[in-house]
Protein backbone atom coordinates (compact mmCIF):
# COMPACT_ATOMS: atom_id res chain seq x y z
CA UNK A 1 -10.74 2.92 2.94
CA UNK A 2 -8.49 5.64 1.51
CA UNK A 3 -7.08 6.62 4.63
CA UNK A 4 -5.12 3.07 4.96
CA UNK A 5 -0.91 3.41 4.36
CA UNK A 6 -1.12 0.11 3.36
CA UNK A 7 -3.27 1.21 0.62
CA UNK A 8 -1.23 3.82 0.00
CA UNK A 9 1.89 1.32 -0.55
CA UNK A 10 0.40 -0.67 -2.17
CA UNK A 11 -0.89 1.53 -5.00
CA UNK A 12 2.47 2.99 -4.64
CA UNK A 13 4.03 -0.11 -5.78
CA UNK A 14 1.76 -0.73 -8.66
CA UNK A 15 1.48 2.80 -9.88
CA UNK A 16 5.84 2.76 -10.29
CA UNK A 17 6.30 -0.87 -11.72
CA UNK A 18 3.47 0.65 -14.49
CA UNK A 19 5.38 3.89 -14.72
CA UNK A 20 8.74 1.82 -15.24
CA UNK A 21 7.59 -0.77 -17.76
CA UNK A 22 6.22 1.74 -19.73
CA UNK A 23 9.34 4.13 -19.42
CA UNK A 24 12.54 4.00 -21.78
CA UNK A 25 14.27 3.28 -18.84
CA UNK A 26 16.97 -0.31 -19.20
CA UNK A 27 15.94 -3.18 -18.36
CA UNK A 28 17.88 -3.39 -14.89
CA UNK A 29 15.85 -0.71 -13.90
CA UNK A 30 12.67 -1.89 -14.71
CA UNK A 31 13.63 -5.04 -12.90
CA UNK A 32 14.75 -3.74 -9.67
CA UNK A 33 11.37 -2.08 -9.52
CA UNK A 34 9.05 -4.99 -10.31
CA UNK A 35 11.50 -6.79 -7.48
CA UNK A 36 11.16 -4.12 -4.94
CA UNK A 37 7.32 -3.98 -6.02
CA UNK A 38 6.85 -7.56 -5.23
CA UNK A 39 8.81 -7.12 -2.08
CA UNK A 40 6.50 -4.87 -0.74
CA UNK A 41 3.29 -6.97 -1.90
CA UNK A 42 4.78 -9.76 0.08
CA UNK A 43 5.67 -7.67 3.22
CA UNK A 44 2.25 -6.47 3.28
CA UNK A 45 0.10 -9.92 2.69
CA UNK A 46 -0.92 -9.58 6.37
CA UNK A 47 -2.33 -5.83 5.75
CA UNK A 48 -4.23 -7.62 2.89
CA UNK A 49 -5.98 -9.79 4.77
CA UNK A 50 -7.00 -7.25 7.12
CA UNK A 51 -8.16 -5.38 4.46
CA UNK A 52 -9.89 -7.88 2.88
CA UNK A 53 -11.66 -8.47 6.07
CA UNK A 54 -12.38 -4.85 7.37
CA UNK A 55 -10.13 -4.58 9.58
CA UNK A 56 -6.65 -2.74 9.35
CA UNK A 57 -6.78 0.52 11.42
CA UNK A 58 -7.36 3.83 9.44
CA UNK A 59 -5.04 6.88 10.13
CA UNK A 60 -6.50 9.25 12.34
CA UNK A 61 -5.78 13.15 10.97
CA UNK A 62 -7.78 14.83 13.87
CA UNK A 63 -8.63 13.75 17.31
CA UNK A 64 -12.13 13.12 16.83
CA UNK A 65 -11.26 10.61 14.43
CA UNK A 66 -8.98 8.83 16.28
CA UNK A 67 -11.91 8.09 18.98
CA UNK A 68 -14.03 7.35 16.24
CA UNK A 69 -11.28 4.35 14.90
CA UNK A 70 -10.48 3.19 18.71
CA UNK A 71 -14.50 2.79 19.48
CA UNK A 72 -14.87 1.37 15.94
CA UNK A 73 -12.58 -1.95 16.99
């Protein structure tokens, strides 16, 4: 499951619009990054649903697991 960039984007996302709200930082920051945050939840709702079901393609680091993702769908 970890080996998903949409995962990775996701928790991206979440992990800076935390980071911000919790930062010092003005409030025109902190609202450009909840924007761009929810930007990038909505570009990836169909990577959600894939995930949700089990099936968005993992990334493949060596060949053997690239084989191993083809054969798997």
């Amino acid at each position: 499951m970890w080996r998903t960039t949409s995962i990775s984007s996701l928790l991206a996302a979440i992990a800076a619009t935390s980071l911000m709200l919790l930062s010092q930082s003005p409030f025109a920051y902190k609202l450009m990054v909840c924007i761009g945050s929810l930007l990038i939840l909505y570009r990836h709702r169909s990577n959600l649903d894939r995930l949700w079901h089990g099936k968005e393609q993992k990334i493949s680091f060596l060949e053997s697991d690239r084989h191993e993702s083809i054969s798997a769908h």
